[in-house]
PDB file of N, CA and C in Angstrom:
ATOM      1  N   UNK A   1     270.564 -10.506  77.558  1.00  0.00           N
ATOM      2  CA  UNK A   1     270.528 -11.938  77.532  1.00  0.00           C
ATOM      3  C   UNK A   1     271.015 -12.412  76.167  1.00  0.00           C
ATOM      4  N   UNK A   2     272.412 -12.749  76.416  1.00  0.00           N
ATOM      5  CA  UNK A   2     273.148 -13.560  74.795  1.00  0.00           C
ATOM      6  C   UNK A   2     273.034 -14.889  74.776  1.00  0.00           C
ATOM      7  N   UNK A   3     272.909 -15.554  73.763  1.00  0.00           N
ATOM      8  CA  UNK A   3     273.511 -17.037  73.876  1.00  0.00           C
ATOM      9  C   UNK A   3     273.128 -17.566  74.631  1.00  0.00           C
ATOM     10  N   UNK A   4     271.469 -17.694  74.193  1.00  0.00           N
ATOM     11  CA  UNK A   4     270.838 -18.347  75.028  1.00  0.00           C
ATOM     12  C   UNK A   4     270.268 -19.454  73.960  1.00  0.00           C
ATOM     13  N   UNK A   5     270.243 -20.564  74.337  1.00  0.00           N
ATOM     14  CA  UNK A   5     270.061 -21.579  73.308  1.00  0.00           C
ATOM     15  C   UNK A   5     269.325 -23.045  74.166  1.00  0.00           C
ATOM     16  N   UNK A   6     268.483 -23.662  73.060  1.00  0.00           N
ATOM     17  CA  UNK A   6     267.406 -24.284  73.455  1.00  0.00           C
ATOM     18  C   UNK A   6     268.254 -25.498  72.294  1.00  0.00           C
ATOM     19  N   UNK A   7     267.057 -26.792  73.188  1.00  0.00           N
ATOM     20  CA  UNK A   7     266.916 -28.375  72.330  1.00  0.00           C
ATOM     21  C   UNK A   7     265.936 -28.391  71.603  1.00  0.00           C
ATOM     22  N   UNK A   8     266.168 -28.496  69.921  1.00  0.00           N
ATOM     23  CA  UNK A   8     264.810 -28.703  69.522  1.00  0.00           C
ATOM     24  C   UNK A   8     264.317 -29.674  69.835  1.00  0.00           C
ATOM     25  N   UNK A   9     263.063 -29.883  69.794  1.00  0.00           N
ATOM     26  CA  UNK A   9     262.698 -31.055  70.001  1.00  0.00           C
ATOM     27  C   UNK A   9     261.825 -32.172  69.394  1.00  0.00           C
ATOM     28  N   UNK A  10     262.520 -32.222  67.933  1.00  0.00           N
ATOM     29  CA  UNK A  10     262.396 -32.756  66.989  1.00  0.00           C
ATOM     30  C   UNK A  10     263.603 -33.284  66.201  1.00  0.00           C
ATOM     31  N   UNK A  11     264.833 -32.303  66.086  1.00  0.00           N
ATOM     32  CA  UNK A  11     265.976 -32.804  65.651  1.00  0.00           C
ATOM     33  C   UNK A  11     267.071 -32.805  66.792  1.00  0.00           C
ATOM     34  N   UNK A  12     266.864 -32.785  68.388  1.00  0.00           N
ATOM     35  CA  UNK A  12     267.730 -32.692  69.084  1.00  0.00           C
ATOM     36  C   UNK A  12     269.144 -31.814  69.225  1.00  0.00           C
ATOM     37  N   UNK A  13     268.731 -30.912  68.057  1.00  0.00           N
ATOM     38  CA  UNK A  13     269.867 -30.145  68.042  1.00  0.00           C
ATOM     39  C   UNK A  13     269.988 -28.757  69.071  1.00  0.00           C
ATOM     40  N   UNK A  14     270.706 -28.214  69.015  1.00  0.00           N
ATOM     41  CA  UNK A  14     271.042 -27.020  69.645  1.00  0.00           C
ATOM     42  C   UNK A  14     270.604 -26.017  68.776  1.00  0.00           C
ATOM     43  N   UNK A  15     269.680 -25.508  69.360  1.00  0.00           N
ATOM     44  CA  UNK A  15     269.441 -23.766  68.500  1.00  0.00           C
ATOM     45  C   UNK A  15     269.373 -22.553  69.645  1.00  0.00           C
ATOM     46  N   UNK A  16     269.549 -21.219  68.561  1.00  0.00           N
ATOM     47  CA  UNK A  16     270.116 -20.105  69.238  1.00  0.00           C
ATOM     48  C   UNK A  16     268.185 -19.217  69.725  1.00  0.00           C
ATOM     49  N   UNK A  17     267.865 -18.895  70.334  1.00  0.00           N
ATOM     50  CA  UNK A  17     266.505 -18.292  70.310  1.00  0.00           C
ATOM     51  C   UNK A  17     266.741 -16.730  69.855  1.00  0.00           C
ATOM     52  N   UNK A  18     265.651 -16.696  69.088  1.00  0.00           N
ATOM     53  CA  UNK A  18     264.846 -15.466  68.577  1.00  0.00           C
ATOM     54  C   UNK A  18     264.347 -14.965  69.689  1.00  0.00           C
ATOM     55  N   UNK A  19     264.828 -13.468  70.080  1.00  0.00           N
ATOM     56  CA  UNK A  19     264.013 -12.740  70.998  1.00  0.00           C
ATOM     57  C   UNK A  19     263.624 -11.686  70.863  1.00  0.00           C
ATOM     58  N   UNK A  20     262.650 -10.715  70.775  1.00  0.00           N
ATOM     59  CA  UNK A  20     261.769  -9.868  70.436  1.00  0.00           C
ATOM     60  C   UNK A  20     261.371  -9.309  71.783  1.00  0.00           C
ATOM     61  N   UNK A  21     261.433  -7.764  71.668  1.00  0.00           N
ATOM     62  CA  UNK A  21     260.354  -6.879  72.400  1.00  0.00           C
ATOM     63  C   UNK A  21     259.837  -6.110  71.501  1.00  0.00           C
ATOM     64  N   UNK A  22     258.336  -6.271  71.551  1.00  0.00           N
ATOM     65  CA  UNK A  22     257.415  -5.362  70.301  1.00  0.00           C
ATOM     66  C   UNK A  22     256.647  -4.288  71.790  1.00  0.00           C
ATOM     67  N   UNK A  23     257.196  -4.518  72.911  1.00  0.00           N
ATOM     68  CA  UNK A  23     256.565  -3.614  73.807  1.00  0.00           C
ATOM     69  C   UNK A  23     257.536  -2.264  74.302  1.00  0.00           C
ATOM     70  N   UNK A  24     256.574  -1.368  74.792  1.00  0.00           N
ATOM     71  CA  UNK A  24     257.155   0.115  75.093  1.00  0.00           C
ATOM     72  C   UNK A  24     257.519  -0.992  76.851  1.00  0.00           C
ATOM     73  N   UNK A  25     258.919  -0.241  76.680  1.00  0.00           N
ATOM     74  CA  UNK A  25     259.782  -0.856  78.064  1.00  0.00           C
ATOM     75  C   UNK A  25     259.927   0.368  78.690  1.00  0.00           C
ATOM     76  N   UNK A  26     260.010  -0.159  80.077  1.00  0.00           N
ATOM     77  CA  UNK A  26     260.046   0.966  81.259  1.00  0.00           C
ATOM     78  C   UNK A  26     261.159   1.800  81.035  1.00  0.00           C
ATOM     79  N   UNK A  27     262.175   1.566  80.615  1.00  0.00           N
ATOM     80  CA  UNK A  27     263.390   2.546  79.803  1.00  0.00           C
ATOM     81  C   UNK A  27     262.919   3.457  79.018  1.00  0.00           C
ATOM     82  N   UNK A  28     262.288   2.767  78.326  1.00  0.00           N
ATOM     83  CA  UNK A  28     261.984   4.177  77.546  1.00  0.00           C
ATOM     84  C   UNK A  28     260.384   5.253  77.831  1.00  0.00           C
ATOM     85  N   UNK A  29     259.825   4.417  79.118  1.00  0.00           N
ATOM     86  CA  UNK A  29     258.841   5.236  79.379  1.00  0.00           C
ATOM     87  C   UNK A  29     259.791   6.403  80.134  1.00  0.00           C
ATOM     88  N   UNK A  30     260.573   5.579  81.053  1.00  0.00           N
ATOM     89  CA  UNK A  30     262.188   6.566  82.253  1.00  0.00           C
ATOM     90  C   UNK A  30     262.363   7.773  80.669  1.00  0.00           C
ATOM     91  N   UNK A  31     263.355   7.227  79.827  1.00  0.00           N
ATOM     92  CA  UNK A  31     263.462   8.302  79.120  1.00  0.00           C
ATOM     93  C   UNK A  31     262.403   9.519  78.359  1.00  0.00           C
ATOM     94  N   UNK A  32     261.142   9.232  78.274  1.00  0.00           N
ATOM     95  CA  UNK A  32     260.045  10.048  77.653  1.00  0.00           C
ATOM     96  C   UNK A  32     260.094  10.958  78.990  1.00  0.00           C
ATOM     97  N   UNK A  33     260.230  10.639  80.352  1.00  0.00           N
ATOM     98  CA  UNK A  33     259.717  11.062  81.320  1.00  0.00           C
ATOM     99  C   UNK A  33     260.920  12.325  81.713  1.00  0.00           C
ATOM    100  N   UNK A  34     262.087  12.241  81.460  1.00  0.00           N
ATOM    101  CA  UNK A  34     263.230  12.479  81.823  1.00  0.00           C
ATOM    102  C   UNK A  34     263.187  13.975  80.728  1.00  0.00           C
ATOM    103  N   UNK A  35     262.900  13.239  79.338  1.00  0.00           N
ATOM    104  CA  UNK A  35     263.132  14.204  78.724  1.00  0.00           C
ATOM    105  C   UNK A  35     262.667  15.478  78.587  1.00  0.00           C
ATOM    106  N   UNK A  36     260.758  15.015  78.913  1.00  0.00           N
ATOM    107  CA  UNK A  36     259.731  16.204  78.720  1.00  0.00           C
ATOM    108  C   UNK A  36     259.029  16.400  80.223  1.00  0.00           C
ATOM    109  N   UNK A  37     260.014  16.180  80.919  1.00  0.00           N
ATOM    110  CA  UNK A  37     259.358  16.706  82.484  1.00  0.00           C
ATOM    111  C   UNK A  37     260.631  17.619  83.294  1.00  0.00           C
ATOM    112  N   UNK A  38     259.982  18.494  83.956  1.00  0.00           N
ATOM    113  CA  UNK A  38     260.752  19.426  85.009  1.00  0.00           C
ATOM    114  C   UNK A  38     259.989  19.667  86.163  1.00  0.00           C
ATOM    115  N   UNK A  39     260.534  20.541  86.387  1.00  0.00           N
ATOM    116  CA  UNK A  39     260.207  21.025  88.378  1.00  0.00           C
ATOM    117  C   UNK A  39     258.540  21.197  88.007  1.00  0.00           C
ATOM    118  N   UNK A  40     258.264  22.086  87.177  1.00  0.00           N
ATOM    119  CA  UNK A  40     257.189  22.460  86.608  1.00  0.00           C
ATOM    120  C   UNK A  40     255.894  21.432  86.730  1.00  0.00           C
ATOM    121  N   UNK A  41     256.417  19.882  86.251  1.00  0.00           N
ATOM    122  CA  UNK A  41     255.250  18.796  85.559  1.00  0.00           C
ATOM    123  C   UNK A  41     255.879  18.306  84.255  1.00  0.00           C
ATOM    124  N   UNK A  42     255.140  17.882  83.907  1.00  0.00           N
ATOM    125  CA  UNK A  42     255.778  16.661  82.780  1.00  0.00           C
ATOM    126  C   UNK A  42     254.608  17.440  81.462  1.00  0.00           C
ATOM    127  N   UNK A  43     255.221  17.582  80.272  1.00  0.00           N
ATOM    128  CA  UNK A  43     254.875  17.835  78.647  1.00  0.00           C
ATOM    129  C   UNK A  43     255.261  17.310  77.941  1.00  0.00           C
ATOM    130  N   UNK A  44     253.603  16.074  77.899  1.00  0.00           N
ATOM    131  CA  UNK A  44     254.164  15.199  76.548  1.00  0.00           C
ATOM    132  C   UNK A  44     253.727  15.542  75.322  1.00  0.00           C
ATOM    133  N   UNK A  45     254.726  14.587  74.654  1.00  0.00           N
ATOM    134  CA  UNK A  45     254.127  15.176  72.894  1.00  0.00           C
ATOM    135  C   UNK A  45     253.009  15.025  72.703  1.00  0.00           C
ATOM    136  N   UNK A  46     252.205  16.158  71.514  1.00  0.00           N
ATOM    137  CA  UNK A  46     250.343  15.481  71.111  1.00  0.00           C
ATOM    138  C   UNK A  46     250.566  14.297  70.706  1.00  0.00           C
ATOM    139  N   UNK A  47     250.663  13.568  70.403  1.00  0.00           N
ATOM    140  CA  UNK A  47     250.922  12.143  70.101  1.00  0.00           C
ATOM    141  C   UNK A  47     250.584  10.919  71.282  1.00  0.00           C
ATOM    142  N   UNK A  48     251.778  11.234  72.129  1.00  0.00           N
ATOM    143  CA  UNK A  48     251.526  10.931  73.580  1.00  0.00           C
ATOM    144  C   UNK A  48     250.338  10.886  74.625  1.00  0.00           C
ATOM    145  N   UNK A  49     250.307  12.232  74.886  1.00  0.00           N
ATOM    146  CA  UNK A  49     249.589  13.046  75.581  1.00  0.00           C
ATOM    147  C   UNK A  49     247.600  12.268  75.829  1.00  0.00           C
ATOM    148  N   UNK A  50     247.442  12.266  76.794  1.00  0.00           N
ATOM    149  CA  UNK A  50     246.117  11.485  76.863  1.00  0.00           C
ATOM    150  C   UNK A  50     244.977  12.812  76.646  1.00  0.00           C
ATOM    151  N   UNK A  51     245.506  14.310  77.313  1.00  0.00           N
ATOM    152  CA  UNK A  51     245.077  15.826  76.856  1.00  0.00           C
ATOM    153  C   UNK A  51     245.881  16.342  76.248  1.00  0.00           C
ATOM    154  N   UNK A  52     245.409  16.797  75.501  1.00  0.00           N
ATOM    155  CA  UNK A  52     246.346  17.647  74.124  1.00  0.00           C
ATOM    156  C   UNK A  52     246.587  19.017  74.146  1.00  0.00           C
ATOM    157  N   UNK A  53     244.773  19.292  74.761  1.00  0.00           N
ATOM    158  CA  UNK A  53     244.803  21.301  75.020  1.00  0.00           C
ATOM    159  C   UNK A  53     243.723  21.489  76.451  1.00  0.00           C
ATOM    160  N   UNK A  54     244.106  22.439  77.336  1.00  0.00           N
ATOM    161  CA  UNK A  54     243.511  22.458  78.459  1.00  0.00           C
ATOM    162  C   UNK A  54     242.907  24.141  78.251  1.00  0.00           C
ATOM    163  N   UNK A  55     241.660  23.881  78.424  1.00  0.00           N
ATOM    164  CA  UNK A  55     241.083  25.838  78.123  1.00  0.00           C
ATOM    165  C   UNK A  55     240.626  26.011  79.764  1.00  0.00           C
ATOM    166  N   UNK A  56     240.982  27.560  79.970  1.00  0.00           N
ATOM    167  CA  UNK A  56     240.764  27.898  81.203  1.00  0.00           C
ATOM    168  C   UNK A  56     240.259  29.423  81.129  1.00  0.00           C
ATOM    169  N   UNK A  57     239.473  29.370  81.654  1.00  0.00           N
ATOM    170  CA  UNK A  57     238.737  30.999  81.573  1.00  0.00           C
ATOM    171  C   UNK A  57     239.878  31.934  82.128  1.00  0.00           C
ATOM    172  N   UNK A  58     240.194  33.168  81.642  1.00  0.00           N
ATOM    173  CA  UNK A  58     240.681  34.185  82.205  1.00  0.00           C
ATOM    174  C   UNK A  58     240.006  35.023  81.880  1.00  0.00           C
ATOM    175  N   UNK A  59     240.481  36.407  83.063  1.00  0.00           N
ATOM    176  CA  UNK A  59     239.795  38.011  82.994  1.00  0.00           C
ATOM    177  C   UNK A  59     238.381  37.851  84.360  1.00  0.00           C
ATOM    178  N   UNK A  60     238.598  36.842  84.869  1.00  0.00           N
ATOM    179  CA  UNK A  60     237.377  36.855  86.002  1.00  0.00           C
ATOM    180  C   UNK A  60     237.973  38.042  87.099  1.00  0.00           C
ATOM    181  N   UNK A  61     237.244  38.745  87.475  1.00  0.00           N
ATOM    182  CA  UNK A  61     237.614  39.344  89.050  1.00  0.00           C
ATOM    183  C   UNK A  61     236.677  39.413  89.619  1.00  0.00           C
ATOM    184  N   UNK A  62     237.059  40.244  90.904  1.00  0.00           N
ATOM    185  CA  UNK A  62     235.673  40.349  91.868  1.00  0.00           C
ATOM    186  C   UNK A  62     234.381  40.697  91.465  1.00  0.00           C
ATOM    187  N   UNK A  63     234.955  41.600  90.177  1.00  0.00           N
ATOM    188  CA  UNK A  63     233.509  42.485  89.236  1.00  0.00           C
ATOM    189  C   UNK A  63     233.228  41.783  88.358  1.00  0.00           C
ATOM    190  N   UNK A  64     233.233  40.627  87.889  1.00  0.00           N
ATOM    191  CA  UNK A  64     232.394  39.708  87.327  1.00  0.00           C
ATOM    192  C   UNK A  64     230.773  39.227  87.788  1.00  0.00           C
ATOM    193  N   UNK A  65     230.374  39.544  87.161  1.00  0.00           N
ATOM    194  CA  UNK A  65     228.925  39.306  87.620  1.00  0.00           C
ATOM    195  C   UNK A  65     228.866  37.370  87.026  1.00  0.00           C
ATOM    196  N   UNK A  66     228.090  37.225  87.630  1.00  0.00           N
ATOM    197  CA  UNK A  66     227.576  35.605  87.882  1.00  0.00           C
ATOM    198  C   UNK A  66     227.134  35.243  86.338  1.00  0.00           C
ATOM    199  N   UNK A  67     226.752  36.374  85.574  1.00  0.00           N
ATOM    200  CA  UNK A  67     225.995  36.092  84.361  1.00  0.00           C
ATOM    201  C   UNK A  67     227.102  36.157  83.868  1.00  0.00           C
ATOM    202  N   UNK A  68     227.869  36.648  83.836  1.00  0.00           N
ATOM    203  CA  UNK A  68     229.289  36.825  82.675  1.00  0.00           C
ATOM    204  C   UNK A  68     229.868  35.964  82.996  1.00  0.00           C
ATOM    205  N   UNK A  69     230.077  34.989  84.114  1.00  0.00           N
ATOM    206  CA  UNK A  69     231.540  34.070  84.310  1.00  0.00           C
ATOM    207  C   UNK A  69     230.187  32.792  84.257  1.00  0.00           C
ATOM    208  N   UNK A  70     228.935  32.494  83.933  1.00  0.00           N
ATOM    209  CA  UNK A  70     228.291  31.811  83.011  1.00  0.00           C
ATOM    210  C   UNK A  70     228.484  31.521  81.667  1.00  0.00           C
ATOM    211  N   UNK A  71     228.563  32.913  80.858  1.00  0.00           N
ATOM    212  CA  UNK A  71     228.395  32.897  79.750  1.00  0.00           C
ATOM    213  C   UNK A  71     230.162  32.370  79.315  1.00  0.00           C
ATOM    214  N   UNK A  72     230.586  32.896  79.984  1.00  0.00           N
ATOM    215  CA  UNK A  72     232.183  32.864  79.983  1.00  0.00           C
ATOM    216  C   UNK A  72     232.675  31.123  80.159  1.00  0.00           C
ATOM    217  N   UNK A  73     231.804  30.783  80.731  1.00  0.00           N
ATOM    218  CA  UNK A  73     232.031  29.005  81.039  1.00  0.00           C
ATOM    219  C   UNK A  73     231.522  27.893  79.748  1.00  0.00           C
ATOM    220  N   UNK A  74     230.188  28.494  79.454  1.00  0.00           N
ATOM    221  CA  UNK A  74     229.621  28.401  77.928  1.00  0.00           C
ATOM    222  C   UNK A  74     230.343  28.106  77.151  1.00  0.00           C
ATOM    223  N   UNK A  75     230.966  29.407  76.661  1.00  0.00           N
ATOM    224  CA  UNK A  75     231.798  29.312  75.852  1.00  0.00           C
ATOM    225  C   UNK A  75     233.260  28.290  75.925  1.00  0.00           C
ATOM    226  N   UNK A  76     233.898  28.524  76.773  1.00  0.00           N
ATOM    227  CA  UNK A  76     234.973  27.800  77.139  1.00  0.00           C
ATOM    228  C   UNK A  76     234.373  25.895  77.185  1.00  0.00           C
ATOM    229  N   UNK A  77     233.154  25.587  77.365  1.00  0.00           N
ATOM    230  CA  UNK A  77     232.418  24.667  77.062  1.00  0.00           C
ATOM    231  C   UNK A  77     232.442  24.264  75.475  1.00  0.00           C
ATOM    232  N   UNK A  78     231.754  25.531  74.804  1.00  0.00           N
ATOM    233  CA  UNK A  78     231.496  25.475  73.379  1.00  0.00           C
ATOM    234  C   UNK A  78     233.182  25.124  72.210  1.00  0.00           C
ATOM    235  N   UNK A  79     234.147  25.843  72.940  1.00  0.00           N
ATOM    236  CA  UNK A  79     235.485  25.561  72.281  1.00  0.00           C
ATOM    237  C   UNK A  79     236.149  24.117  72.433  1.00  0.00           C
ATOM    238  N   UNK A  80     234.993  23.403  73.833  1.00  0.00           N
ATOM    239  CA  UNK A  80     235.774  22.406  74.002  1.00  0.00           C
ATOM    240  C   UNK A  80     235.653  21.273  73.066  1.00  0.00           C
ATOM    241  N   UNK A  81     234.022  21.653  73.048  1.00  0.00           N
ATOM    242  CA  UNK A  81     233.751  20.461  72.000  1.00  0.00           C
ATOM    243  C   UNK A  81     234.010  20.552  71.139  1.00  0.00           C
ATOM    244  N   UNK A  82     234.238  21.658  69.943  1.00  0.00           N
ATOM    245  CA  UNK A  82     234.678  22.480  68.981  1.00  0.00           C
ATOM    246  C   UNK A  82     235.969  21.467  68.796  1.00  0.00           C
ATOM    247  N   UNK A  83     237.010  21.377  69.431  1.00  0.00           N
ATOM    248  CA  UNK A  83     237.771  20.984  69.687  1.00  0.00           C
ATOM    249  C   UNK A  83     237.719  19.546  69.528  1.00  0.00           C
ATOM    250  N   UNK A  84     237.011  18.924  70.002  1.00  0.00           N
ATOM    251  CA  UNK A  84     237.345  17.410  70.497  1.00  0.00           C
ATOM    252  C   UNK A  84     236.623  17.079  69.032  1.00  0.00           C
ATOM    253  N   UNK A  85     235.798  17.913  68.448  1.00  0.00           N
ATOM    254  CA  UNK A  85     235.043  17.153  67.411  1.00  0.00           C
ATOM    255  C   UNK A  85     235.971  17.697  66.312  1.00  0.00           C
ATOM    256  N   UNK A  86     237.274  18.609  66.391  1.00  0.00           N
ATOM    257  CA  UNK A  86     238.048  18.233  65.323  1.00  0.00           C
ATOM    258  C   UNK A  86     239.327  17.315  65.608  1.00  0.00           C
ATOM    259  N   UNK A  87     239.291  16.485  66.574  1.00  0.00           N
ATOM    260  CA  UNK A  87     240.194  15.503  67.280  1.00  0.00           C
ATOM    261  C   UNK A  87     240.963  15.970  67.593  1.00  0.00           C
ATOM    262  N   UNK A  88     240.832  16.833  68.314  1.00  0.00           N
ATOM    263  CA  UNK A  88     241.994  17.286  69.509  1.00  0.00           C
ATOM    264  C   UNK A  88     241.312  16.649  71.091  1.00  0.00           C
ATOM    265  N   UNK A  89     241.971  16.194  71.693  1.00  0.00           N
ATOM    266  CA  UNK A  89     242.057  15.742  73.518  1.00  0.00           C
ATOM    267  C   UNK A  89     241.617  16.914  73.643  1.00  0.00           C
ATOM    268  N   UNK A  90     240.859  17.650  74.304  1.00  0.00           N
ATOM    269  CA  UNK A  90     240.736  18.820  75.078  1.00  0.00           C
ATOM    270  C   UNK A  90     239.936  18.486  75.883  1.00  0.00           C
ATOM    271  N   UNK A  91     240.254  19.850  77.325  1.00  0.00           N
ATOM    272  CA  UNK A  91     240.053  19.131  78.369  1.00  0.00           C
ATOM    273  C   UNK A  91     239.228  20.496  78.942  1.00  0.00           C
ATOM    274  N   UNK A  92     237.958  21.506  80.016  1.00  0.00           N
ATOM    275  CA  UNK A  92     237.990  22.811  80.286  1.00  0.00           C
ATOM    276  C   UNK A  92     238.124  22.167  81.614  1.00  0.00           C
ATOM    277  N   UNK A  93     238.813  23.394  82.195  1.00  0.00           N
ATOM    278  CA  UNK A  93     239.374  23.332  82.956  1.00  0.00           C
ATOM    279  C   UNK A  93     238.342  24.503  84.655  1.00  0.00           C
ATOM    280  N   UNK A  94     237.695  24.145  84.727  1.00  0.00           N
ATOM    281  CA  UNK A  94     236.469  25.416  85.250  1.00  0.00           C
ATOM    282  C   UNK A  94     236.578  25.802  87.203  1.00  0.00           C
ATOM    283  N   UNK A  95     238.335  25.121  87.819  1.00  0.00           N
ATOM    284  CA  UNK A  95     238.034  25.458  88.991  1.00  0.00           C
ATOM    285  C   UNK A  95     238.534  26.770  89.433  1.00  0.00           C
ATOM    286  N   UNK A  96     237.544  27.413  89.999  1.00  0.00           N
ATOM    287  CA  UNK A  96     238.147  28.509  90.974  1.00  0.00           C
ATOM    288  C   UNK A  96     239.143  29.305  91.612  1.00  0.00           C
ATOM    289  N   UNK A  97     239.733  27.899  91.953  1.00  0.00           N
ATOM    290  CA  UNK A  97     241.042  28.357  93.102  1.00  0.00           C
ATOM    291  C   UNK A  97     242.268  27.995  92.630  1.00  0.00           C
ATOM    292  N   UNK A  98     242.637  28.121  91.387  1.00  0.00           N
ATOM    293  CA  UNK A  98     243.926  28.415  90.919  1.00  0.00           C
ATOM    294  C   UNK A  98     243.902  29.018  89.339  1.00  0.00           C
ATOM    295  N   UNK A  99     244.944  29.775  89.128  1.00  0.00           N
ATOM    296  CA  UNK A  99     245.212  30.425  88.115  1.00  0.00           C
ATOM    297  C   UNK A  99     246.222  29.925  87.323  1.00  0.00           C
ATOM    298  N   UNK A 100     245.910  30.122  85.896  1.00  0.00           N
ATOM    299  CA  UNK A 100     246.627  29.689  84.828  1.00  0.00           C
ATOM    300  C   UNK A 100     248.065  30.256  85.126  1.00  0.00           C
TER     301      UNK A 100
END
């Protein structure tokens, strides 16, 4: 939008308007999206990012006893907060039925 021009309306003259976007525009959300996403999912920068680090238990198998993939959750608990209380987003991640 050029040459777009208004009446003041005080000296009747013709003036040119001042226009400003101080906002994040859908262009450039398209481009953030374009840039750091694939087939995969989308990786945004820490900056961005609403989660920063996602912890997920590994080493579970059938021979895990109930007390170990407890203690094992604990912990993955204990790193999270660890985490968030040195300002990192972190997120644990504790379901079952899919693998990292």
């Amino acid at each position: 939008m050029f040459d777009i021009i208004f009446e003041d309306p005080v000296t009747q003259e013709k003036q040119f308007v001042y226009q400003n976007s101080w906002g994040l525009t859908t262009r450039s959300i398209g481009v953030l999206v374009m840039v750091h996403g694939d087939n995969k999912g989308l990786v945004l920068p820490p900056r961005v990012a609403s989660v920063q680090a996602v912890i997920m238990p590994v080493g579970i198998t059938a021979k895990t006893t109930e007390e170990e993939k407890t203690n094992l959750f604990a912990a993955c608990k204990t790193l999270e907060g660890e985490l968030n209380d040195g300002g990192i987003r972190t997120k644990t991640d504790l379901r079952d039925n899919v693998t990292p």
